[in-house]
PDB file of N, CA and C in Angstrom:
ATOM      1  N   UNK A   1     107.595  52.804  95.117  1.00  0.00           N
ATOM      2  CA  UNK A   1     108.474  53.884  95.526  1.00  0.00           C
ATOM      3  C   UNK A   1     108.734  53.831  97.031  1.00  0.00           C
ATOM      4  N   UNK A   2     107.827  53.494  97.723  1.00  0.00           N
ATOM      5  CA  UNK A   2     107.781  53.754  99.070  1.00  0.00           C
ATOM      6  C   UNK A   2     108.409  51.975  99.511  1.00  0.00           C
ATOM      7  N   UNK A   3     108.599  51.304  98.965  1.00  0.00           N
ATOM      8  CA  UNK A   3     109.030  50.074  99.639  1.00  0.00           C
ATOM      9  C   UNK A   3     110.170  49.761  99.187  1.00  0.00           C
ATOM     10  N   UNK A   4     110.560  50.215  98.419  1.00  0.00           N
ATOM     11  CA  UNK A   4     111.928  50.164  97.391  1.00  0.00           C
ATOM     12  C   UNK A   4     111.981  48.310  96.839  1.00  0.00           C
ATOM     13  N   UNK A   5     110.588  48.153  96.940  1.00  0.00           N
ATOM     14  CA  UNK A   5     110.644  46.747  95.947  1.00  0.00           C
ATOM     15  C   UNK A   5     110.134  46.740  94.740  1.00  0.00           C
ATOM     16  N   UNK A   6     111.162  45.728  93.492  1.00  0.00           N
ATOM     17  CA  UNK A   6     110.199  46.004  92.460  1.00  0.00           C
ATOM     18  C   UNK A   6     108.980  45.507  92.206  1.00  0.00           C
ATOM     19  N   UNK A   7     107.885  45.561  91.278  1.00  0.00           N
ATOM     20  CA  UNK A   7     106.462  45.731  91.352  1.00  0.00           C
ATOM     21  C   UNK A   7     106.707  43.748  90.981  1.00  0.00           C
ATOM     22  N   UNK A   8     107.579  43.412  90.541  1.00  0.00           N
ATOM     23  CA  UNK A   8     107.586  41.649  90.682  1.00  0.00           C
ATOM     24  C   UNK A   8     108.722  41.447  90.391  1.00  0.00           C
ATOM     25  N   UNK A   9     108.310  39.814  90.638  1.00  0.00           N
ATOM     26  CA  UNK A   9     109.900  39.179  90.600  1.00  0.00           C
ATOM     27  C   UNK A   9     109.663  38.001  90.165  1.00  0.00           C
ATOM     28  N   UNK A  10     110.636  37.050  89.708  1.00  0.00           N
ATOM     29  CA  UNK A  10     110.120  35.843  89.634  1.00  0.00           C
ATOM     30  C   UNK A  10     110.344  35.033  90.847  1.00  0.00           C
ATOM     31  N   UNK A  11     111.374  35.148  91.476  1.00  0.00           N
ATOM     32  CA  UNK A  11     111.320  34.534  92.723  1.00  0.00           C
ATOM     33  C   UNK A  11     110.502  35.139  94.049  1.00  0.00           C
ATOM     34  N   UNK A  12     109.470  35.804  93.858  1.00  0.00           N
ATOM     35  CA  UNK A  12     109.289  36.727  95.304  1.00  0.00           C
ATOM     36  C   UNK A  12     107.552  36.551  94.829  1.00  0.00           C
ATOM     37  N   UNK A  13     106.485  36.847  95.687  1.00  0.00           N
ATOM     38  CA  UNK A  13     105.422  37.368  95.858  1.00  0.00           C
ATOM     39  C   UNK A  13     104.922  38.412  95.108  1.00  0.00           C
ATOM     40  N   UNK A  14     104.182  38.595  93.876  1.00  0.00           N
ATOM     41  CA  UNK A  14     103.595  39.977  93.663  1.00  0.00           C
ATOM     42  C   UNK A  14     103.590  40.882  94.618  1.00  0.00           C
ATOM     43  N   UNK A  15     104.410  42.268  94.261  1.00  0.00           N
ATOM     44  CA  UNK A  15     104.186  43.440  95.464  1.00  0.00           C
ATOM     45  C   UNK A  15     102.798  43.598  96.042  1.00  0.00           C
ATOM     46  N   UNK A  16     101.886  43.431  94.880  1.00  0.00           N
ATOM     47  CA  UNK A  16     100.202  43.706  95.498  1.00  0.00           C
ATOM     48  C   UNK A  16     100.098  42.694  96.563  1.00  0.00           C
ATOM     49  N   UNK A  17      99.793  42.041  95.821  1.00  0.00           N
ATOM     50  CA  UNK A  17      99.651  40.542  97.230  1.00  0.00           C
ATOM     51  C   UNK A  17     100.602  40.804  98.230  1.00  0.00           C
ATOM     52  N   UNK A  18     101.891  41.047  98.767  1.00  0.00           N
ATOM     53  CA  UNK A  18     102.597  41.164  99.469  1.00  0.00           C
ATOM     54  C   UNK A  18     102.553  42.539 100.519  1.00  0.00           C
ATOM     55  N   UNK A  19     101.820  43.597  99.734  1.00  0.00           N
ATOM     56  CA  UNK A  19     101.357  44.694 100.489  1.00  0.00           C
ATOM     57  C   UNK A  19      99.793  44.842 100.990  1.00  0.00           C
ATOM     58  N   UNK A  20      99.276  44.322 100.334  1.00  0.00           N
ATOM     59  CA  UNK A  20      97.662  44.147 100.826  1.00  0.00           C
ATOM     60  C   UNK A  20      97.337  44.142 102.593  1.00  0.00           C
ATOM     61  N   UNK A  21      98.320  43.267 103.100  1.00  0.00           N
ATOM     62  CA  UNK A  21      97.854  43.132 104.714  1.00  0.00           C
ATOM     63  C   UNK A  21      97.929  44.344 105.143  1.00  0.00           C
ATOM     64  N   UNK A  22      99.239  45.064 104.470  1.00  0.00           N
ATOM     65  CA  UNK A  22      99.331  46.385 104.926  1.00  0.00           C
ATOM     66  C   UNK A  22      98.694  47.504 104.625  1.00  0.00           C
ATOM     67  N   UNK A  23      98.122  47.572 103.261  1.00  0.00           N
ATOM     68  CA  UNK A  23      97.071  48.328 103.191  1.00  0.00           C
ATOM     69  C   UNK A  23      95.369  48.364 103.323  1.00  0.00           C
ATOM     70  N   UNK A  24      95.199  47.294 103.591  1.00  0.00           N
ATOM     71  CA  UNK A  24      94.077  46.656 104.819  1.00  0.00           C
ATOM     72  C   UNK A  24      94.022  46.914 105.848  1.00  0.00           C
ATOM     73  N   UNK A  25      95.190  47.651 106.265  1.00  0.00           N
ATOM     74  CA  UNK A  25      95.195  47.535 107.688  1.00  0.00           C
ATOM     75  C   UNK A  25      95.545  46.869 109.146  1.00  0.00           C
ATOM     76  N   UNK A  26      96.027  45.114 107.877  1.00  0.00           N
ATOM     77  CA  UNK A  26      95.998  44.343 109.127  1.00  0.00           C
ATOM     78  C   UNK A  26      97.574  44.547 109.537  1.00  0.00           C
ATOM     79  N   UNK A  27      98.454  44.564 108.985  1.00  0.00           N
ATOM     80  CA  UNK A  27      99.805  45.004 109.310  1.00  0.00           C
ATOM     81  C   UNK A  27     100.225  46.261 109.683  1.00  0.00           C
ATOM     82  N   UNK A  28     101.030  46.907 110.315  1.00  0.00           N
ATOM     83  CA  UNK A  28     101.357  48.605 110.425  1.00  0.00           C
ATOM     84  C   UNK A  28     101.809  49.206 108.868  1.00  0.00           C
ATOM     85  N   UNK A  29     101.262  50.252 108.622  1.00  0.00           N
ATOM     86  CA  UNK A  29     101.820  50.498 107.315  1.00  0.00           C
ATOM     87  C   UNK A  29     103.364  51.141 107.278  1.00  0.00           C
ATOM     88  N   UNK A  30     103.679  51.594 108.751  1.00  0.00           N
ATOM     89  CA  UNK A  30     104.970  52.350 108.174  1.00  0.00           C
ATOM     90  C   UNK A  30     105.917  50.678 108.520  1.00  0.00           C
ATOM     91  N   UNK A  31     105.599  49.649 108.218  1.00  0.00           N
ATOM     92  CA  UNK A  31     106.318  48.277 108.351  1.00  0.00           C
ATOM     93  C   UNK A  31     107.094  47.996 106.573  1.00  0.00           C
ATOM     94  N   UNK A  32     105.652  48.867 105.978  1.00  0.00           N
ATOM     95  CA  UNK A  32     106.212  48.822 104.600  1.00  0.00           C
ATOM     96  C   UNK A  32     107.344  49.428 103.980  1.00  0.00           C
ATOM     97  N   UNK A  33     107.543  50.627 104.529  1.00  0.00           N
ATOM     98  CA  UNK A  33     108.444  51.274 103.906  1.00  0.00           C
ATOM     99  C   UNK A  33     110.226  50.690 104.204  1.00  0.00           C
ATOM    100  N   UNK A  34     110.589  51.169 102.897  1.00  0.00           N
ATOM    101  CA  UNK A  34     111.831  50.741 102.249  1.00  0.00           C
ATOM    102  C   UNK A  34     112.773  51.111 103.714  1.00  0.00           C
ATOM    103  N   UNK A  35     113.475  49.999 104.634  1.00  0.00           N
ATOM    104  CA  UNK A  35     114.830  50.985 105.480  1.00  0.00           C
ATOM    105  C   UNK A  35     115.613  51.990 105.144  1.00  0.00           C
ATOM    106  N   UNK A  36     115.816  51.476 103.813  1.00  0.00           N
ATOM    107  CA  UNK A  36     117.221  52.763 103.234  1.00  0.00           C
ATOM    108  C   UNK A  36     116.639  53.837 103.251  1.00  0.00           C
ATOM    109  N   UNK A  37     115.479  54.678 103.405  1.00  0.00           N
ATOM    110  CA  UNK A  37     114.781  55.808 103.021  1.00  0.00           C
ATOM    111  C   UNK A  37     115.318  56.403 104.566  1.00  0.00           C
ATOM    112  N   UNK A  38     116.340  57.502 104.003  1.00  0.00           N
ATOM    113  CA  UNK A  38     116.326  58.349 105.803  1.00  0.00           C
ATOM    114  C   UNK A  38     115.249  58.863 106.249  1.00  0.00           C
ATOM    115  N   UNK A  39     114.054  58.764 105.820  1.00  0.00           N
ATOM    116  CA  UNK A  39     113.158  59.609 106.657  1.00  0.00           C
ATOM    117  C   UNK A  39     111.903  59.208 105.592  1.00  0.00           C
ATOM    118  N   UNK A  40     110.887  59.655 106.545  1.00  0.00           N
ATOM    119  CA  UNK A  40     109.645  59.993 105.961  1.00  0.00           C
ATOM    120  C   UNK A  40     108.771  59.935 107.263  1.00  0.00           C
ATOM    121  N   UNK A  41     107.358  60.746 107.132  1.00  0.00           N
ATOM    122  CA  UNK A  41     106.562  60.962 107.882  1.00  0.00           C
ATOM    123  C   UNK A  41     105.589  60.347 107.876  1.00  0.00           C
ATOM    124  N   UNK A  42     105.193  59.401 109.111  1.00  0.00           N
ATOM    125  CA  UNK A  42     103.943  58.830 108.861  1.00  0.00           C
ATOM    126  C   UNK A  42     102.649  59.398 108.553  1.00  0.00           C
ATOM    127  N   UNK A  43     102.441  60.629 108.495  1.00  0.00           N
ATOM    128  CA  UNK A  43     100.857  61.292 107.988  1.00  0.00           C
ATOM    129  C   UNK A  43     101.113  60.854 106.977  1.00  0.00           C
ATOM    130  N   UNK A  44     102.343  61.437 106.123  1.00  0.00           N
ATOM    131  CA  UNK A  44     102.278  61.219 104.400  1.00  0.00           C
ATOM    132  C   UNK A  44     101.921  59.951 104.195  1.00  0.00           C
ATOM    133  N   UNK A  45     102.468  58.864 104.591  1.00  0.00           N
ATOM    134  CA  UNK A  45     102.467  57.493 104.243  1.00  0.00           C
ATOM    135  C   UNK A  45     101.138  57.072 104.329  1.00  0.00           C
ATOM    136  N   UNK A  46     100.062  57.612 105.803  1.00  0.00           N
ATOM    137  CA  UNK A  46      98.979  57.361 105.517  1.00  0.00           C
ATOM    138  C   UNK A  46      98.093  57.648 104.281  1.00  0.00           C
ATOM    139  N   UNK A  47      98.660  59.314 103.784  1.00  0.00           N
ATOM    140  CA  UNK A  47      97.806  59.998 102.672  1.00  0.00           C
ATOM    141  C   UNK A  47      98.519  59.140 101.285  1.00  0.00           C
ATOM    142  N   UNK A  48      99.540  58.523 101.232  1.00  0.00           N
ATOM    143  CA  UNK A  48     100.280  57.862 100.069  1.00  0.00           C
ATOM    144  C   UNK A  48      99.842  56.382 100.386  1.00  0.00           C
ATOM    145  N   UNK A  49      99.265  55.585 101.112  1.00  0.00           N
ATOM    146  CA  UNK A  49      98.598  54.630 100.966  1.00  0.00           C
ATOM    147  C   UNK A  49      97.117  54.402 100.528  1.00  0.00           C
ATOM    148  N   UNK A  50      96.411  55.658 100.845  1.00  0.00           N
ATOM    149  CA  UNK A  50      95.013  55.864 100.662  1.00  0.00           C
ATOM    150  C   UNK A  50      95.027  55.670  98.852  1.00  0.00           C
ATOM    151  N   UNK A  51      96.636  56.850  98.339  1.00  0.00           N
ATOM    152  CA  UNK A  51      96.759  56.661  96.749  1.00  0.00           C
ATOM    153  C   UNK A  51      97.044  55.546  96.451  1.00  0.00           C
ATOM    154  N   UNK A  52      97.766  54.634  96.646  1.00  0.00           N
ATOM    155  CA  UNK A  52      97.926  53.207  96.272  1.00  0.00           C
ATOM    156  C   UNK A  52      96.923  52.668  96.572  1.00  0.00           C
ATOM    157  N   UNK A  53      95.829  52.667  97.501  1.00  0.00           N
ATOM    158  CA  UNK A  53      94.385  52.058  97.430  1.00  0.00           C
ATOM    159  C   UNK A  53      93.658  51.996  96.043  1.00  0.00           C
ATOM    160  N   UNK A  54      94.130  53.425  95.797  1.00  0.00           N
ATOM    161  CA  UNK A  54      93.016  53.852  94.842  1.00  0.00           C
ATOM    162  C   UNK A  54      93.240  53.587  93.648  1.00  0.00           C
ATOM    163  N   UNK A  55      94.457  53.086  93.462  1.00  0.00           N
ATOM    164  CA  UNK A  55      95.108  52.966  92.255  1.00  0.00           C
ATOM    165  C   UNK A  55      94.905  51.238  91.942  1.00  0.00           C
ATOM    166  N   UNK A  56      94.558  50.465  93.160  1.00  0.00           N
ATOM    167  CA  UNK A  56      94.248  49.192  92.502  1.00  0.00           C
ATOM    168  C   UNK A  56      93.019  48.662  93.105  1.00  0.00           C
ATOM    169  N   UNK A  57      92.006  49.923  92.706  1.00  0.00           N
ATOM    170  CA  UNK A  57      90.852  49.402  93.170  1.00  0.00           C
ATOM    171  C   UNK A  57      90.651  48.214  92.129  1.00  0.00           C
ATOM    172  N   UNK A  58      89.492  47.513  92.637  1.00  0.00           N
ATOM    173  CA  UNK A  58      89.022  46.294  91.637  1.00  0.00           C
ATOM    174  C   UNK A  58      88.222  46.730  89.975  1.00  0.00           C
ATOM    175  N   UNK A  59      87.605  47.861  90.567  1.00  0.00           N
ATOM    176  CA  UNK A  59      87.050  48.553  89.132  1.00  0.00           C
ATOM    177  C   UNK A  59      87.952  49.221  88.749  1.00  0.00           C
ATOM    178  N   UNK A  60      88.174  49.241  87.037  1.00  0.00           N
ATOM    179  CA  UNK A  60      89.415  49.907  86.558  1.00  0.00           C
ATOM    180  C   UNK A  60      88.742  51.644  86.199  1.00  0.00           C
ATOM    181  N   UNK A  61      87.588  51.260  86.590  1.00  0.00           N
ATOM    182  CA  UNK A  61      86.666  52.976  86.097  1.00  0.00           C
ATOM    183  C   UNK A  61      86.651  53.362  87.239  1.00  0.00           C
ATOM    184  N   UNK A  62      87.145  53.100  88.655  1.00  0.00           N
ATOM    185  CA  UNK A  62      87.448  53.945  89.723  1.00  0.00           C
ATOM    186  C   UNK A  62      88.503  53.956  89.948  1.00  0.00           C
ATOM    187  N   UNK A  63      89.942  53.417  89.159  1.00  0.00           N
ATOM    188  CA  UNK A  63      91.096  54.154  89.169  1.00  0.00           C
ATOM    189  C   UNK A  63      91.307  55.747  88.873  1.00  0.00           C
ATOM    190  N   UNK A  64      92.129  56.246  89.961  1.00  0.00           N
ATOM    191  CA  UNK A  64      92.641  57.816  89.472  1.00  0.00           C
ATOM    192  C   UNK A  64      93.470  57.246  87.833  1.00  0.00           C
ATOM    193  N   UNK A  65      93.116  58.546  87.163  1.00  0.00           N
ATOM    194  CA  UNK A  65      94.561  58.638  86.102  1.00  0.00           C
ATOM    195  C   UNK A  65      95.843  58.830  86.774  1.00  0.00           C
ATOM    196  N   UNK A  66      96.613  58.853  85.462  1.00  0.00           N
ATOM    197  CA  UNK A  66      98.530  59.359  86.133  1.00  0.00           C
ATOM    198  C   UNK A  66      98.910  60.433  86.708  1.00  0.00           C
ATOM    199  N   UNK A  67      97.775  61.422  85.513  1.00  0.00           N
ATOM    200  CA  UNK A  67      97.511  62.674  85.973  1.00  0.00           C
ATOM    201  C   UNK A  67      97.378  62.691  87.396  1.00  0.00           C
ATOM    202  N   UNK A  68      96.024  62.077  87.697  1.00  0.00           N
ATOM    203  CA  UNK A  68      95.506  62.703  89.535  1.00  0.00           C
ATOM    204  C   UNK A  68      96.623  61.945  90.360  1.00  0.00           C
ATOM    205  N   UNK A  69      96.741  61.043  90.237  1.00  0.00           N
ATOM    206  CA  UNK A  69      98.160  60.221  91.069  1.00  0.00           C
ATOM    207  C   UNK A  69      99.242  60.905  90.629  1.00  0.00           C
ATOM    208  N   UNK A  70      99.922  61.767  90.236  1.00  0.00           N
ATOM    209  CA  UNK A  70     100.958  62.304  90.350  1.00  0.00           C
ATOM    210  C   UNK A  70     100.754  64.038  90.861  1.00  0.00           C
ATOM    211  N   UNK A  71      99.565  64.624  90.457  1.00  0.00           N
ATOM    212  CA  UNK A  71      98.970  65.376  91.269  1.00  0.00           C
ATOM    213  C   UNK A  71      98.630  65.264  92.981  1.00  0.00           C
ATOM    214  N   UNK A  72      98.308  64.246  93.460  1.00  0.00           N
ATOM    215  CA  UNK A  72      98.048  64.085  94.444  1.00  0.00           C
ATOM    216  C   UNK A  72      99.037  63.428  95.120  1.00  0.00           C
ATOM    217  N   UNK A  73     100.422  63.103  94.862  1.00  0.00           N
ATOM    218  CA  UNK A  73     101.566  62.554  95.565  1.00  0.00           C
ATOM    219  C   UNK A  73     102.798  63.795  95.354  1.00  0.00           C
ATOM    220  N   UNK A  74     102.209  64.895  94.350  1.00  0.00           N
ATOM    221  CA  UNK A  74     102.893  66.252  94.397  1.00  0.00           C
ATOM    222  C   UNK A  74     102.623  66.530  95.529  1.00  0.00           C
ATOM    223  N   UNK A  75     101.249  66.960  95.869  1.00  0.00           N
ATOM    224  CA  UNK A  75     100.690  67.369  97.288  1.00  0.00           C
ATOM    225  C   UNK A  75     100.828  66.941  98.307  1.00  0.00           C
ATOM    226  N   UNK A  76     100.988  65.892  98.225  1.00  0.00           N
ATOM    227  CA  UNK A  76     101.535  65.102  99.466  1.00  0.00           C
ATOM    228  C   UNK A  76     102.559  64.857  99.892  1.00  0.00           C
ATOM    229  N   UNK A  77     103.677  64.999  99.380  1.00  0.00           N
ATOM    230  CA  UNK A  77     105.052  64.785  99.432  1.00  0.00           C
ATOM    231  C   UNK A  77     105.516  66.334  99.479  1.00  0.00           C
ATOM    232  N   UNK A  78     105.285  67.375  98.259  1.00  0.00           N
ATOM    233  CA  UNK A  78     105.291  68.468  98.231  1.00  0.00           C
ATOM    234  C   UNK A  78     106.887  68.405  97.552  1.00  0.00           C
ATOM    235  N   UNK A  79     107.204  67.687  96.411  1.00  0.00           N
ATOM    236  CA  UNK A  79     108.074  67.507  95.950  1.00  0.00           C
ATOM    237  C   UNK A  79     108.199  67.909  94.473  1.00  0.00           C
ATOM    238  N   UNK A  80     109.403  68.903  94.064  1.00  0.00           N
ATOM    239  CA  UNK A  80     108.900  69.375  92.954  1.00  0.00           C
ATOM    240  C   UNK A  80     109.923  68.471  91.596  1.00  0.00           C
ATOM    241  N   UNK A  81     109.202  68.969  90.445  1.00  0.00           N
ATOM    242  CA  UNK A  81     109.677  67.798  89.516  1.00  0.00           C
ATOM    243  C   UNK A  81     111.490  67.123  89.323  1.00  0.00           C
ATOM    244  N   UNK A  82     111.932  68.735  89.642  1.00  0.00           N
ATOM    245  CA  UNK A  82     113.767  68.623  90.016  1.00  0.00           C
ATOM    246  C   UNK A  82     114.328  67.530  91.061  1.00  0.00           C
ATOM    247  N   UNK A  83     113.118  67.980  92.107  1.00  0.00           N
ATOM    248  CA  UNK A  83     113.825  67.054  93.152  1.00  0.00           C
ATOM    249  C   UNK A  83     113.540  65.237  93.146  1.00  0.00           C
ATOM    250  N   UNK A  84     113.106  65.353  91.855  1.00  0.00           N
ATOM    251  CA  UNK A  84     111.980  63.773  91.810  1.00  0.00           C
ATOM    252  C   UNK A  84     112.841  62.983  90.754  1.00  0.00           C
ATOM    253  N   UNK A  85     113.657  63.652  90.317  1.00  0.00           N
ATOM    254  CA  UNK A  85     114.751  63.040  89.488  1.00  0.00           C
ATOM    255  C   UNK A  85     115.497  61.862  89.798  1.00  0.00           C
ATOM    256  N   UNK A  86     115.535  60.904  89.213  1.00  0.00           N
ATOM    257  CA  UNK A  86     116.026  59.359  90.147  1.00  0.00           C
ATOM    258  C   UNK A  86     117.778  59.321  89.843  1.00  0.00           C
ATOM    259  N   UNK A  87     118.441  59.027  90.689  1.00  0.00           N
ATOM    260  CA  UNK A  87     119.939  58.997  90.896  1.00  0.00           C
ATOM    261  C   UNK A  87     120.287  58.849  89.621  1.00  0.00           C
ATOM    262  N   UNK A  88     121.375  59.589  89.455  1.00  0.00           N
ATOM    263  CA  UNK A  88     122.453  59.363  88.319  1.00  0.00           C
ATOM    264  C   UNK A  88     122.946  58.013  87.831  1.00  0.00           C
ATOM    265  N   UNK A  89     123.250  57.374  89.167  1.00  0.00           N
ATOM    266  CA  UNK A  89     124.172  56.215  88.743  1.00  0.00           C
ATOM    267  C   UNK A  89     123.699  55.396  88.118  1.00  0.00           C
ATOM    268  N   UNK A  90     124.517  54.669  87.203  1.00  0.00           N
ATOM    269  CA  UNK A  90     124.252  53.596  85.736  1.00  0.00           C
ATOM    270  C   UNK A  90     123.768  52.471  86.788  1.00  0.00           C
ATOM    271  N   UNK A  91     124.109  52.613  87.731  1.00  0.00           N
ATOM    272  CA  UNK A  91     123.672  51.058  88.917  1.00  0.00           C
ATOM    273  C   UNK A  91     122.835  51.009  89.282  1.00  0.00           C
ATOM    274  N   UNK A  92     122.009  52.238  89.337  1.00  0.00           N
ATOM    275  CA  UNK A  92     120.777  52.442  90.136  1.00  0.00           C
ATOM    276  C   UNK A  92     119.891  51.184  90.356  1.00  0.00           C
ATOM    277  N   UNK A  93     119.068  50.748  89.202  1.00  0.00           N
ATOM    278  CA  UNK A  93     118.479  49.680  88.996  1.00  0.00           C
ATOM    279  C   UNK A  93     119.009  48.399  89.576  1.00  0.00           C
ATOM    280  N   UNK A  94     120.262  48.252  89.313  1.00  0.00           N
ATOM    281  CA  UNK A  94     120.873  47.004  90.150  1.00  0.00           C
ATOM    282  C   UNK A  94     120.821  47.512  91.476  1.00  0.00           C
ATOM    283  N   UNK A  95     121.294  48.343  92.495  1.00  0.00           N
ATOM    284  CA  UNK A  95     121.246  48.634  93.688  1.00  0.00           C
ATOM    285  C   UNK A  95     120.071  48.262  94.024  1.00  0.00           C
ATOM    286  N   UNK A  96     118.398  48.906  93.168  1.00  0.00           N
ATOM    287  CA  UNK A  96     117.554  48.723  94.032  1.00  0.00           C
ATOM    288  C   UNK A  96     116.956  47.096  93.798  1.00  0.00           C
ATOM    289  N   UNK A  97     117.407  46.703  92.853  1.00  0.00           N
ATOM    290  CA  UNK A  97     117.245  45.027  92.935  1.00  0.00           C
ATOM    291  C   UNK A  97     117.925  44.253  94.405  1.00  0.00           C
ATOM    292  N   UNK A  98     119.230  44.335  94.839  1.00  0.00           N
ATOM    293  CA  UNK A  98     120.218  44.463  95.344  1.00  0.00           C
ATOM    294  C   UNK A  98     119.020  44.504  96.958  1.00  0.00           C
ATOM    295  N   UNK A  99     118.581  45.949  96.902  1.00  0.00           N
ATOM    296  CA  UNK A  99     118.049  46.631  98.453  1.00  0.00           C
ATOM    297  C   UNK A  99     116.785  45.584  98.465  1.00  0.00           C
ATOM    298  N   UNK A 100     115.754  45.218  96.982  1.00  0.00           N
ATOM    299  CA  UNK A 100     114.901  44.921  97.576  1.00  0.00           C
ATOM    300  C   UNK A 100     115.111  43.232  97.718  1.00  0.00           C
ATOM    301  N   UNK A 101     115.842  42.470  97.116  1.00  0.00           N
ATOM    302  CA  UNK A 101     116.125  41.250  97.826  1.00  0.00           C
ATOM    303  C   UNK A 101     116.251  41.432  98.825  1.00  0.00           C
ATOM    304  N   UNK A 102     117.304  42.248  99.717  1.00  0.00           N
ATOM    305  CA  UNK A 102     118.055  42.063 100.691  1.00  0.00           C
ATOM    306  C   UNK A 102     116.649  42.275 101.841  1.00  0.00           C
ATOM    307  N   UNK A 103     115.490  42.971 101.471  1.00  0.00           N
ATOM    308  CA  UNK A 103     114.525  43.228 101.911  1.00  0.00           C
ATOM    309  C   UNK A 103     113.585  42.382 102.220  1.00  0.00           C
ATOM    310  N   UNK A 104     113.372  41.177 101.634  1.00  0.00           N
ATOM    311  CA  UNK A 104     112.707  40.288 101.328  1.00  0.00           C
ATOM    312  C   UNK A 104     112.734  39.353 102.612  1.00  0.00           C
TER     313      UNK A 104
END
């Protein structure tokens, strides 16, 4: 969500592997986020990376559920289910194919 890339490709890097430096630490994390996004705040991004940590820890019995990860990116974002609704357009999916090549 936050990088506007999809989770793979066949021509590209697994997103995990490709975000790892950044959620390690060794890269800046707001490097990750998607350009097209007008805005966002780096606290959130810190508290929305801590959730993507957690979500691919190595033990699958210390993953959050969907439940707590969508609970805890409610809270963090503070976004309610109306506004979380993904664009209308029939293109959508192609656009963000489209954004995240162009990203690459």
């Amino acid at each position: 969500m936050v990088t506007g890339r999809l989770p793979y490709s066949v021509d590209s890097v697994p997103i995990e592997d490709w975000a790892s430096d950044y959620l390690r630490g060794d890269q800046p994390l707001k490097e990750i986020v998607d350009p097209t996004l007008d805005s966002f705040e780096e606290g959130k991004l810190e508290s929305i990376g801590e959730v993507i940590i957690s979500c691919v820890h190595p033990n699958p019995e210390q993953r959050p559920t969907m439940r707590e990860v969508t609970a805890r990116l409610k809270e963090i974002t503070g976004i309610i289910p109306d506004a979380a609704a993904p664009k209308p357009s029939p293109l959508w999916w192609a656009e963000l194919e489209i954004a995240a090549a162009d990203g690459s």
